[in-house]
N, C-alpha and C. Protein backbone atom coordinates (compact mmCIF):
# COMPACT_ATOMS: atom_id res chain seq x y z
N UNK A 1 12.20 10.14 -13.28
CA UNK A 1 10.90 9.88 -12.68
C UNK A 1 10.51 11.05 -11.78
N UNK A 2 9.19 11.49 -11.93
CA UNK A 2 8.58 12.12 -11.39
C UNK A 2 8.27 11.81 -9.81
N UNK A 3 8.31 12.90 -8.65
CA UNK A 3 7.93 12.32 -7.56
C UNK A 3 6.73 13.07 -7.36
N UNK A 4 5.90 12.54 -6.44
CA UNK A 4 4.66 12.82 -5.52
C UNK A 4 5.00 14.23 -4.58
N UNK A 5 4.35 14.82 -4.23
CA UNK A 5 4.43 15.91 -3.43
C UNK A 5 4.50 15.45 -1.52
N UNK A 6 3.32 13.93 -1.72
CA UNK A 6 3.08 13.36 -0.59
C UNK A 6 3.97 12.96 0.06
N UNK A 7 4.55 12.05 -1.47
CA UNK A 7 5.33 10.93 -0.62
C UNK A 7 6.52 10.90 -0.92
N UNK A 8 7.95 9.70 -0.85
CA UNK A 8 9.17 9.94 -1.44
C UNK A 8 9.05 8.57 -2.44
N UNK A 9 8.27 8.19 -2.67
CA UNK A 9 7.89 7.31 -3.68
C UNK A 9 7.57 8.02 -4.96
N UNK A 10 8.55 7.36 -5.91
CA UNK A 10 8.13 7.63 -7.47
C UNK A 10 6.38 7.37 -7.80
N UNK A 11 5.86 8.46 -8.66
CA UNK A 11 5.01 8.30 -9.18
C UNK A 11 4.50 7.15 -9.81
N UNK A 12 5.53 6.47 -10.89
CA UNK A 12 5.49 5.72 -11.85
C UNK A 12 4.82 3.99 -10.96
N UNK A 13 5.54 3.83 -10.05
CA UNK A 13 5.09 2.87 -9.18
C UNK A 13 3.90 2.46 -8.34
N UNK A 14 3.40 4.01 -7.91
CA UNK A 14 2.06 4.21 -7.38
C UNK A 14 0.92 3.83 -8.91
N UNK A 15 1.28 4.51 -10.12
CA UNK A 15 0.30 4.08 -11.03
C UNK A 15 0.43 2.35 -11.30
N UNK A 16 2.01 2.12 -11.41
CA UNK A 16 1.30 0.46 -11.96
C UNK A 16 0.90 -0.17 -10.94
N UNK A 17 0.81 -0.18 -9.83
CA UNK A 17 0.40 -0.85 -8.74
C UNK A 17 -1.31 -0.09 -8.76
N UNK A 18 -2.02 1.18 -8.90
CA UNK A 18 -2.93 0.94 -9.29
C UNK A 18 -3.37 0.11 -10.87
N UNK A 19 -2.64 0.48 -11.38
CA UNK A 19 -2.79 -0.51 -12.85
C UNK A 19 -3.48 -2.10 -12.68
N UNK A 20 -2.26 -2.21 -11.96
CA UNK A 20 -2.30 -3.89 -11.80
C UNK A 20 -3.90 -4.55 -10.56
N UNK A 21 -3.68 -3.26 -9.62
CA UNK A 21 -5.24 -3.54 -8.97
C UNK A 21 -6.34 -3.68 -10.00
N UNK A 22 -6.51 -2.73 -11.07
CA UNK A 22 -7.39 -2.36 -11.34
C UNK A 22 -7.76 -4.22 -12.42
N UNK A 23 -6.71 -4.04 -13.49
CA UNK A 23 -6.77 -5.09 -13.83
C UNK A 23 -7.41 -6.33 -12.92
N UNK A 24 -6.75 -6.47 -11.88
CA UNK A 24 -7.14 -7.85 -11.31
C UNK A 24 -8.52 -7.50 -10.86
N UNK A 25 -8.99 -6.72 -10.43
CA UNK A 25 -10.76 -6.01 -10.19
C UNK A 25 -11.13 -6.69 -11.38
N UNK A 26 -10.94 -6.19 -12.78
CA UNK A 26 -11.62 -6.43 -14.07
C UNK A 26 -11.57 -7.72 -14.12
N UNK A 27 -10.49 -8.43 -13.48
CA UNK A 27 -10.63 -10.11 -14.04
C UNK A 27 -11.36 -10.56 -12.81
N UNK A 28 -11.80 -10.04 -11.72
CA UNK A 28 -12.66 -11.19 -10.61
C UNK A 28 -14.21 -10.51 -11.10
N UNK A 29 -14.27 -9.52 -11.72
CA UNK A 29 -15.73 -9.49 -11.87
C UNK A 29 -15.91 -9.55 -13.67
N UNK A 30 -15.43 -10.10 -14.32
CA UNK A 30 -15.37 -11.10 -15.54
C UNK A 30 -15.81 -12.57 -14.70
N UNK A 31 -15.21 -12.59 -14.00
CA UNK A 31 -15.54 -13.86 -13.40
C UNK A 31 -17.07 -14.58 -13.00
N UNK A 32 -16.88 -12.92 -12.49
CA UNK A 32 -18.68 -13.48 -11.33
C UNK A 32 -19.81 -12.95 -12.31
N UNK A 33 -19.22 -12.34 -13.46
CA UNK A 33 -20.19 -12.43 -14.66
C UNK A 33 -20.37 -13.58 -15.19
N UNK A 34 -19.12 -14.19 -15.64
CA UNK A 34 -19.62 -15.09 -16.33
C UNK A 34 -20.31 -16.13 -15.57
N UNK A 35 -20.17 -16.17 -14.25
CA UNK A 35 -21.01 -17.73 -13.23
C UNK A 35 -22.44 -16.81 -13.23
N UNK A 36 -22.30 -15.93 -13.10
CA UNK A 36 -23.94 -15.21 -12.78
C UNK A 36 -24.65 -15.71 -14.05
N UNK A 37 -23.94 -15.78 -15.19
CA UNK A 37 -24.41 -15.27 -16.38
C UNK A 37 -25.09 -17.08 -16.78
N UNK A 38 -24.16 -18.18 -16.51
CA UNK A 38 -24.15 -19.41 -16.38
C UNK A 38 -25.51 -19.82 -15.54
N UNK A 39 -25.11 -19.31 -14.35
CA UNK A 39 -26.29 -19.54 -13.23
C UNK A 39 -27.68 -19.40 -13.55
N UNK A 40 -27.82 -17.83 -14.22
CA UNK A 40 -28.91 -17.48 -15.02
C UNK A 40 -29.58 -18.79 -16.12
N UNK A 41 -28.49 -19.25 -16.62
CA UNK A 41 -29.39 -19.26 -17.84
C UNK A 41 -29.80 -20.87 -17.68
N UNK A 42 -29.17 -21.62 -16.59
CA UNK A 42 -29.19 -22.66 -16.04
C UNK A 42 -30.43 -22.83 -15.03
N UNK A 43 -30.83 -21.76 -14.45
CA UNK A 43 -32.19 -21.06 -13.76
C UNK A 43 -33.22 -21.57 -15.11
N UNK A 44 -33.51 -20.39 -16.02
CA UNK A 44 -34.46 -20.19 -17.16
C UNK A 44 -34.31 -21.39 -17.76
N UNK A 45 -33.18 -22.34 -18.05
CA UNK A 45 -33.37 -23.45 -19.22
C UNK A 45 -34.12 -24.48 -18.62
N UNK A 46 -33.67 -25.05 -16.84
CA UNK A 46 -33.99 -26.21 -16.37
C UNK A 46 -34.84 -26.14 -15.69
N UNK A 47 -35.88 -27.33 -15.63
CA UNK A 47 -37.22 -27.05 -14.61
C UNK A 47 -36.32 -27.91 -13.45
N UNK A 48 -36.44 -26.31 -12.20
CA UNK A 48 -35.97 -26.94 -11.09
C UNK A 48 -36.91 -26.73 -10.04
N UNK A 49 -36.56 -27.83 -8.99
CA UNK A 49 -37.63 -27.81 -7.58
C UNK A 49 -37.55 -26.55 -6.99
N UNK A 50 -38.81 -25.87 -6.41
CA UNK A 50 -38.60 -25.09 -5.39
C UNK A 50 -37.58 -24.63 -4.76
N UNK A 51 -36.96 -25.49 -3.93
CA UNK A 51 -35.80 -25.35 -3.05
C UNK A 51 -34.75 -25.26 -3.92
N UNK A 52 -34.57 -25.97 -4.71
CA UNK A 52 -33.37 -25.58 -5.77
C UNK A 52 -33.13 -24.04 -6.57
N UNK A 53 -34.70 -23.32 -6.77
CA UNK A 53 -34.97 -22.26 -7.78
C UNK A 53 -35.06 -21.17 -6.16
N UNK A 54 -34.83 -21.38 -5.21
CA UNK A 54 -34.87 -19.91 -3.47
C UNK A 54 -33.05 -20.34 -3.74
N UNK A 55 -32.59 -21.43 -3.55
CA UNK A 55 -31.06 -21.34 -3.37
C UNK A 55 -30.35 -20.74 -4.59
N UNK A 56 -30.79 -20.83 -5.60
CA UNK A 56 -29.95 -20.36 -6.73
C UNK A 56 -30.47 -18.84 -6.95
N UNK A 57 -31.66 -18.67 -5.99
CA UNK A 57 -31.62 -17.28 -6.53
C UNK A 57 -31.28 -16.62 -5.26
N UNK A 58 -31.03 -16.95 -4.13
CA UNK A 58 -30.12 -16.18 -3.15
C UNK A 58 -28.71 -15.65 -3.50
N UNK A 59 -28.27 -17.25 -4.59
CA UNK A 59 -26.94 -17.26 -4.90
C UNK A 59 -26.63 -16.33 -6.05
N UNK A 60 -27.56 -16.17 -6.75
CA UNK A 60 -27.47 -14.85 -7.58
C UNK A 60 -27.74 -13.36 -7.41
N UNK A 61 -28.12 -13.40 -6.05
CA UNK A 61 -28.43 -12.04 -5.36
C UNK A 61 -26.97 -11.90 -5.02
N UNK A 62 -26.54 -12.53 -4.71
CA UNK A 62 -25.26 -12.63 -3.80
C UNK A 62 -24.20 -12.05 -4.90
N UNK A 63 -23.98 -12.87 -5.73
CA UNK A 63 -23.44 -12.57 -7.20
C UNK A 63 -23.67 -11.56 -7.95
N UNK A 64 -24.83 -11.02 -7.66
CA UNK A 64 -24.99 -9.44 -8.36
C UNK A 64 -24.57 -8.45 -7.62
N UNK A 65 -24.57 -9.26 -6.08
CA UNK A 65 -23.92 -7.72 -5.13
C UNK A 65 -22.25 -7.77 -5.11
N UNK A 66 -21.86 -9.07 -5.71
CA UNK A 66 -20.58 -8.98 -5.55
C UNK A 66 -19.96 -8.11 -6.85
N UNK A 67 -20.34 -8.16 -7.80
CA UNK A 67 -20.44 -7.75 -9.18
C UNK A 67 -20.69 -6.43 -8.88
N UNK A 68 -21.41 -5.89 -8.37
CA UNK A 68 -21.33 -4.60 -7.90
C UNK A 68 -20.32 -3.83 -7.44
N UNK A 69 -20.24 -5.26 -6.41
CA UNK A 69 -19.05 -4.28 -5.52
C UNK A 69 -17.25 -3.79 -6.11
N UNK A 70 -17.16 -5.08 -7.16
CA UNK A 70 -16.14 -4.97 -7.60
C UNK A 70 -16.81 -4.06 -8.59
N UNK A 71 -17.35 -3.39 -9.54
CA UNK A 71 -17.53 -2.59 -10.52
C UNK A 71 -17.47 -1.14 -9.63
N UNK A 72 -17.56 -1.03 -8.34
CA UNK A 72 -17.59 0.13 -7.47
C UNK A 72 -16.01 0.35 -7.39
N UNK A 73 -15.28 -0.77 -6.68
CA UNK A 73 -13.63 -0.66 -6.54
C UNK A 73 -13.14 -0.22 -7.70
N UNK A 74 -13.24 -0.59 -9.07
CA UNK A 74 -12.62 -0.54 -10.29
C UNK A 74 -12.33 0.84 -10.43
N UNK A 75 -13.45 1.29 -10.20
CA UNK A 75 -14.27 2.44 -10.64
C UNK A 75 -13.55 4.11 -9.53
N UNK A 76 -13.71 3.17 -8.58
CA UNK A 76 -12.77 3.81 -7.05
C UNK A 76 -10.83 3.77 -7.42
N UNK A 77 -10.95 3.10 -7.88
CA UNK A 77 -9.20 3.01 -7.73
C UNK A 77 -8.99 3.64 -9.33
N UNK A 78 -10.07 3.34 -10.55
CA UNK A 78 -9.87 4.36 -11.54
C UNK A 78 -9.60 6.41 -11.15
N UNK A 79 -10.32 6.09 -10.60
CA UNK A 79 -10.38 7.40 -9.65
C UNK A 79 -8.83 8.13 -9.41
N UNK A 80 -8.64 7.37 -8.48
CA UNK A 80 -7.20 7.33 -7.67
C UNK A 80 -6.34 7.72 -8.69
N UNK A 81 -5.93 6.57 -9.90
CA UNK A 81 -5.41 6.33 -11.11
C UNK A 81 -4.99 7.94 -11.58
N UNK A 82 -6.02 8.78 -11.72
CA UNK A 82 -5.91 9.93 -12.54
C UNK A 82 -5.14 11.32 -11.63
């Protein structure tokens, strides 16, 4: 095994531990796709009240910024990765 210049930690360990971040990134924003994606179409199919159609779309603002944010980390720790 290869070492780091930084550190006295093997290389090999620093990658699967980004590995394994990265993965679990990909599975929480699979996630908040698929409820966004749910939420959406549960929005467009059902005639809902007012107050029901401001809360669900706060809640999907919310959900697109979270979706973001994890597509930013992924993307950040892909980074790292290389």
């Amino acid at each position: 095994m290869e070492k780091s210049k930084k550190s006295k930690a093997p290389k090999k360990a620093k990658d699967s531990a980004l590995t394994i971040k990265i993965a679990a990134m990909q599975l929480k924003q699979k996630e908040v796709s698929r409820v966004l994606q749910l939420k959406h179409e549960i929005l467009i199919k059902s005639e809902v009240s007012y107050l029901e159609y401001i809360e669900m779309r706060s809640e999907l603002e919310r959900l697109n910024t979270l979706r973001e944010t994890f597509t930013r980390r992924v993307e950040k720790l892909k980074q790292q990765a290389k």
